[in-house]
N, C-alpha and C. Protein backbone atom coordinates (compact mmCIF):
# COMPACT_ATOMS: atom_id res chain seq x y z
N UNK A 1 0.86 -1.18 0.00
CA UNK A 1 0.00 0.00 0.00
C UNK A 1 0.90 1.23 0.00
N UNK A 2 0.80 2.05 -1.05
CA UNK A 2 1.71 3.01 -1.43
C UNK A 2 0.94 4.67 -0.82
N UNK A 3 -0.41 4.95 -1.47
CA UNK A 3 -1.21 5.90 -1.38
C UNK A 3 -1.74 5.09 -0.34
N UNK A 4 -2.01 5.74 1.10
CA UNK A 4 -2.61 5.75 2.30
C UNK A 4 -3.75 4.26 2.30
N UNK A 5 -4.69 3.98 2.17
CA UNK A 5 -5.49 2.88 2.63
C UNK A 5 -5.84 1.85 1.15
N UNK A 6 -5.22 2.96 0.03
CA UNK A 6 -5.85 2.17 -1.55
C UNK A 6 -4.68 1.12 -2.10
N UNK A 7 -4.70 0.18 -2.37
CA UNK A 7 -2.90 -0.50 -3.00
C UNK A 7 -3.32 0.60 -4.47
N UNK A 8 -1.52 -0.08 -4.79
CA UNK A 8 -1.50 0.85 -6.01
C UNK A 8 -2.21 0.26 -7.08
N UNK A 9 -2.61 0.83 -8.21
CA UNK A 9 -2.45 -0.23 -9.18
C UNK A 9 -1.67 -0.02 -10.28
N UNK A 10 -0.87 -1.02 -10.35
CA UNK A 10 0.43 -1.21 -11.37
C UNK A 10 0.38 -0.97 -12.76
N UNK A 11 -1.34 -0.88 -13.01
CA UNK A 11 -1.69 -1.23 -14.52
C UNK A 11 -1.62 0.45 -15.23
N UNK A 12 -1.92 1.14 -13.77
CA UNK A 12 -2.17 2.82 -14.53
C UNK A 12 -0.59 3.11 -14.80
N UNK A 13 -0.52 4.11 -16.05
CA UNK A 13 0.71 4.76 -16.36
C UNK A 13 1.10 5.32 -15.12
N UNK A 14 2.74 5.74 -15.38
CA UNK A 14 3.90 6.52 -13.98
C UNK A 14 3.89 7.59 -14.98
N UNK A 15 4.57 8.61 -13.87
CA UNK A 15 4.60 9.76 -14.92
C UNK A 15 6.82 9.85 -14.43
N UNK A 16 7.29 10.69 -15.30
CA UNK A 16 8.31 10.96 -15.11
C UNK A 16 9.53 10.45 -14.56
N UNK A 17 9.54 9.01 -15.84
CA UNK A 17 10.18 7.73 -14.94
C UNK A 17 11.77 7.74 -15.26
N UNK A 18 12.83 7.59 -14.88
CA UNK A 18 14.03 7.52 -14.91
C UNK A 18 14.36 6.23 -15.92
N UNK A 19 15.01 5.91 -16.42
CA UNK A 19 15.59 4.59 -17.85
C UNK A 19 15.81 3.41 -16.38
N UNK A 20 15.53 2.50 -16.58
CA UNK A 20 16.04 1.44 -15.90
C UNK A 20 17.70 1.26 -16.04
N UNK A 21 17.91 1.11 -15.24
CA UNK A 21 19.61 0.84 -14.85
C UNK A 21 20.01 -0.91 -15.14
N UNK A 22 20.93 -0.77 -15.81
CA UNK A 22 21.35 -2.49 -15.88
C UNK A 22 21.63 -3.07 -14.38
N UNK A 23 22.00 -2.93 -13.61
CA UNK A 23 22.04 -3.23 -12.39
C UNK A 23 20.32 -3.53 -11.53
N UNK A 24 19.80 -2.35 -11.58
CA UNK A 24 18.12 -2.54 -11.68
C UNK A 24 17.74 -3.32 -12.07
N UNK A 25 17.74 -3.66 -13.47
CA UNK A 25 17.19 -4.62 -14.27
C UNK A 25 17.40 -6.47 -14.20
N UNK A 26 19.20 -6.37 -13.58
CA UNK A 26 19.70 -7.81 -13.07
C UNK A 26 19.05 -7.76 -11.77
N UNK A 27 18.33 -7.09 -11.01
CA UNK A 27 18.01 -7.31 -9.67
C UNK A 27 16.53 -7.86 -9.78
N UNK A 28 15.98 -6.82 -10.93
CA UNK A 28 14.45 -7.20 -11.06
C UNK A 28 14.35 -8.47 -11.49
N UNK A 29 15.38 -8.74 -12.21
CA UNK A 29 15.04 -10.39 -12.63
C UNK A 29 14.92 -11.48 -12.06
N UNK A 30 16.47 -11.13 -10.72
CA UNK A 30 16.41 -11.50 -10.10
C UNK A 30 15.30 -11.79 -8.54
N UNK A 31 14.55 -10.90 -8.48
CA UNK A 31 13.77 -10.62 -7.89
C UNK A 31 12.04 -11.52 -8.54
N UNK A 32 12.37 -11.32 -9.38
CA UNK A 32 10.82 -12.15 -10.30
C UNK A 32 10.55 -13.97 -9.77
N UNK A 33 12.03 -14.18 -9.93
CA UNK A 33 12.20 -15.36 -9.52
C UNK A 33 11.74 -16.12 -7.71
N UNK A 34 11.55 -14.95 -7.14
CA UNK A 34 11.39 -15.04 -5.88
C UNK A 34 9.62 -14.68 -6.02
N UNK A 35 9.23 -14.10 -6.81
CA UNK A 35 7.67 -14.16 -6.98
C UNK A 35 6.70 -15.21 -6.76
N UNK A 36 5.93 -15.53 -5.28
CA UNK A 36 4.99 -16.67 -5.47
C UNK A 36 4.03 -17.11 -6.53
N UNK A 37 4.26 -18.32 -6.81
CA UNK A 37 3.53 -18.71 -7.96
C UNK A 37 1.99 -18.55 -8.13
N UNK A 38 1.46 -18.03 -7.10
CA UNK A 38 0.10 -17.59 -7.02
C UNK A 38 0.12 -16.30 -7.58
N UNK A 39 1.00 -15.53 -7.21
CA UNK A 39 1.09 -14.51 -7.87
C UNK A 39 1.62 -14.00 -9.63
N UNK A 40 1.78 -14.41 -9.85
CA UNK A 40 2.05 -14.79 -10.97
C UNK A 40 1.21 -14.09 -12.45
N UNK A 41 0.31 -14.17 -11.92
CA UNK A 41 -1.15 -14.12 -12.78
C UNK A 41 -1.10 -12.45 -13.03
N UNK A 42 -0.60 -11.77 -11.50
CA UNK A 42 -1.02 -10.66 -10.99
C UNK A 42 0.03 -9.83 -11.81
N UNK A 43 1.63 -10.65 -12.16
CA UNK A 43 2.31 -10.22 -12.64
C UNK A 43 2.40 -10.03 -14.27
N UNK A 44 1.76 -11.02 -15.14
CA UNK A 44 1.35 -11.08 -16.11
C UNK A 44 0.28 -10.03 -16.79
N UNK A 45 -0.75 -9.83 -16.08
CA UNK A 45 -1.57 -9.08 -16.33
C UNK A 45 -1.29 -7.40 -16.12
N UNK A 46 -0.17 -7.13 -15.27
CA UNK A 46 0.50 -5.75 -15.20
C UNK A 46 1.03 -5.67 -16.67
N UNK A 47 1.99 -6.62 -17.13
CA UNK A 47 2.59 -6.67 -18.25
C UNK A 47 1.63 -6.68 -19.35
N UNK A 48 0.60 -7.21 -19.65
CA UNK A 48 -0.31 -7.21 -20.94
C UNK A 48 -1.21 -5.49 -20.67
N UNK A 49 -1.20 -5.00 -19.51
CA UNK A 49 -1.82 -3.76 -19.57
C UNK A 49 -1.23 -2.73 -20.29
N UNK A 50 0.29 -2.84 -20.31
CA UNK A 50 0.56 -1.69 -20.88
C UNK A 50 1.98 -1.84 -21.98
N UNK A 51 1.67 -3.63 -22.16
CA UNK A 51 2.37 -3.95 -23.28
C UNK A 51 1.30 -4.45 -24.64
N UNK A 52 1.09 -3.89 -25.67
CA UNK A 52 0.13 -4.80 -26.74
C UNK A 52 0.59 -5.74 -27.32
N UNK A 53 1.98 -5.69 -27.42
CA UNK A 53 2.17 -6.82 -27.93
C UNK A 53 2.09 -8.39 -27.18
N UNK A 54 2.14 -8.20 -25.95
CA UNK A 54 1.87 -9.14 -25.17
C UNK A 54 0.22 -9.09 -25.05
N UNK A 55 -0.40 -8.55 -25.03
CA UNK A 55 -2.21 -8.59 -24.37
C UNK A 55 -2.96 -9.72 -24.51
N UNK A 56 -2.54 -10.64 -25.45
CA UNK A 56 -2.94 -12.23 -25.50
C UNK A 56 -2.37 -13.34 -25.04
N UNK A 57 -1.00 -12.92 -24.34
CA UNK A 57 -0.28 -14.01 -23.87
C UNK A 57 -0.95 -14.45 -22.76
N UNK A 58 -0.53 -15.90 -22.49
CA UNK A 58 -0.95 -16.83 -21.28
C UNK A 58 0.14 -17.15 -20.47
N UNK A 59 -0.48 -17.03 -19.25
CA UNK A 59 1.24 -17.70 -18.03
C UNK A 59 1.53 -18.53 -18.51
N UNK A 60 1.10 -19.98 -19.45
CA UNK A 60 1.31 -20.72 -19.88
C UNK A 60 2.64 -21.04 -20.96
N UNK A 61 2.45 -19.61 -21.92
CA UNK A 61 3.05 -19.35 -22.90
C UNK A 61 4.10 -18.31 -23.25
N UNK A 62 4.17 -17.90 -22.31
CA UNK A 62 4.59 -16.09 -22.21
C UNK A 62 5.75 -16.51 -21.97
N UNK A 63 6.79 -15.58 -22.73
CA UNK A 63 8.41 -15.65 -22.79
C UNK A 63 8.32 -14.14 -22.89
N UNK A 64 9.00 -13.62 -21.41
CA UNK A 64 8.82 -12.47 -21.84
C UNK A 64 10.61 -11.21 -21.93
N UNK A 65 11.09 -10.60 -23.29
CA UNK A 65 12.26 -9.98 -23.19
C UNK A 65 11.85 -8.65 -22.38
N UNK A 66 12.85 -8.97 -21.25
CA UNK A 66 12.66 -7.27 -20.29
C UNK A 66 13.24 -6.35 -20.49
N UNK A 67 14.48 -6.37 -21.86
CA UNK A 67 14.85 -5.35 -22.41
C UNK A 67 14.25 -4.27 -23.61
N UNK A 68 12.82 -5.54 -23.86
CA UNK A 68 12.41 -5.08 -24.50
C UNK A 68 10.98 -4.04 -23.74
N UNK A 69 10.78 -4.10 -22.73
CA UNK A 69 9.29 -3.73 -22.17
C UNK A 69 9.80 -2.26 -21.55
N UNK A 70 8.54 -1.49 -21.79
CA UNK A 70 8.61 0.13 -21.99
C UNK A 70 9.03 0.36 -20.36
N UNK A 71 9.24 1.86 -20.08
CA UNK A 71 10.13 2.13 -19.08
C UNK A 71 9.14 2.16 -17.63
N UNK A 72 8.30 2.18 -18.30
CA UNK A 72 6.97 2.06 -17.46
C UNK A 72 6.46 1.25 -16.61
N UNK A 73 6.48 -0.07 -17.68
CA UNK A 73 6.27 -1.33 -17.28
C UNK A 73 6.81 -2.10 -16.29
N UNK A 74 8.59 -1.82 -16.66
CA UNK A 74 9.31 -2.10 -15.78
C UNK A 74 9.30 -1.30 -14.60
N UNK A 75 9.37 -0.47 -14.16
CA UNK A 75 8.54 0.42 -13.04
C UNK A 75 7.64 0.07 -12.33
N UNK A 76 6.79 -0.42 -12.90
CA UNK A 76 5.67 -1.19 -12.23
C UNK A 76 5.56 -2.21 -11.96
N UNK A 77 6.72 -3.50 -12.22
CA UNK A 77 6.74 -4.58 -12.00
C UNK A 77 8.33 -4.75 -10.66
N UNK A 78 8.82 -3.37 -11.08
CA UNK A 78 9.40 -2.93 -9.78
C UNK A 78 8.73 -3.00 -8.85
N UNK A 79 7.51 -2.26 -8.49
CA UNK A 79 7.14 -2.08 -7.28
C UNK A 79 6.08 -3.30 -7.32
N UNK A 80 5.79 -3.94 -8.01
CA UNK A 80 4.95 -4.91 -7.69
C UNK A 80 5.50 -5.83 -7.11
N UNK A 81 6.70 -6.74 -8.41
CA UNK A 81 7.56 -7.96 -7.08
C UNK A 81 7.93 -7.41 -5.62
N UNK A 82 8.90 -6.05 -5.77
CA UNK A 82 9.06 -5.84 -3.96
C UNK A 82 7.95 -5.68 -3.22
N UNK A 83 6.69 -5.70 -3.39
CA UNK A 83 5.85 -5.74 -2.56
C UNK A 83 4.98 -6.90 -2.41
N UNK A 84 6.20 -8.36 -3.75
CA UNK A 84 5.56 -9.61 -3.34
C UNK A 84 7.08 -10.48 -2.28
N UNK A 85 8.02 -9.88 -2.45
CA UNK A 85 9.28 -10.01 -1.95
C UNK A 85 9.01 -9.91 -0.77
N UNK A 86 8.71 -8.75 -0.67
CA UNK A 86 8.42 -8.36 1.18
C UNK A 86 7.52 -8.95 1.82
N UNK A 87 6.95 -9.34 1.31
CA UNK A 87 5.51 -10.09 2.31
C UNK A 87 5.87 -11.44 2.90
């Protein structure tokens, strides 16, 4: 819970986001991997919100390049795993 009593939601655009850092980016990956598999779903569906080229993929099927996903996205899947990390 970021804003006072509402969670965030990951799916709305950030405004005024900094480039992901290669170091960032080996952490986030690293970090994905630690994602409960229940969660999963939650993480997928951040990614098809504000990727189109993904919007039909299935957890099933989904290979996803994180060098390729907008600066946004990754931003938001920032704060999503650390707030599945932390729990």
């Amino acid at each position: 819970v970021l804003h006072g009593d509402k969670p965030h939601d990951y799916r709305k655009p950030m405004q005024s986001l900094e480039p992901v850092t290669y170091l960032e980016m080996k952490q986030l990956q690293s970090d994905i991997n630690k994602v409960p598999s229940d969660r999963l779903c939650e993480m997928l569906k951040i990614i098809q919100s504000r990727e189109t080229c993904l919007q039909h993929a299935t957890l099933e099927e989904v290979e996803v390049d994180f060098q390729m996903l907008k600066t946004s996205t990754l931003r938001a899947l920032q704060m999503f795993v650390a707030s599945c990390v932390k729990e």
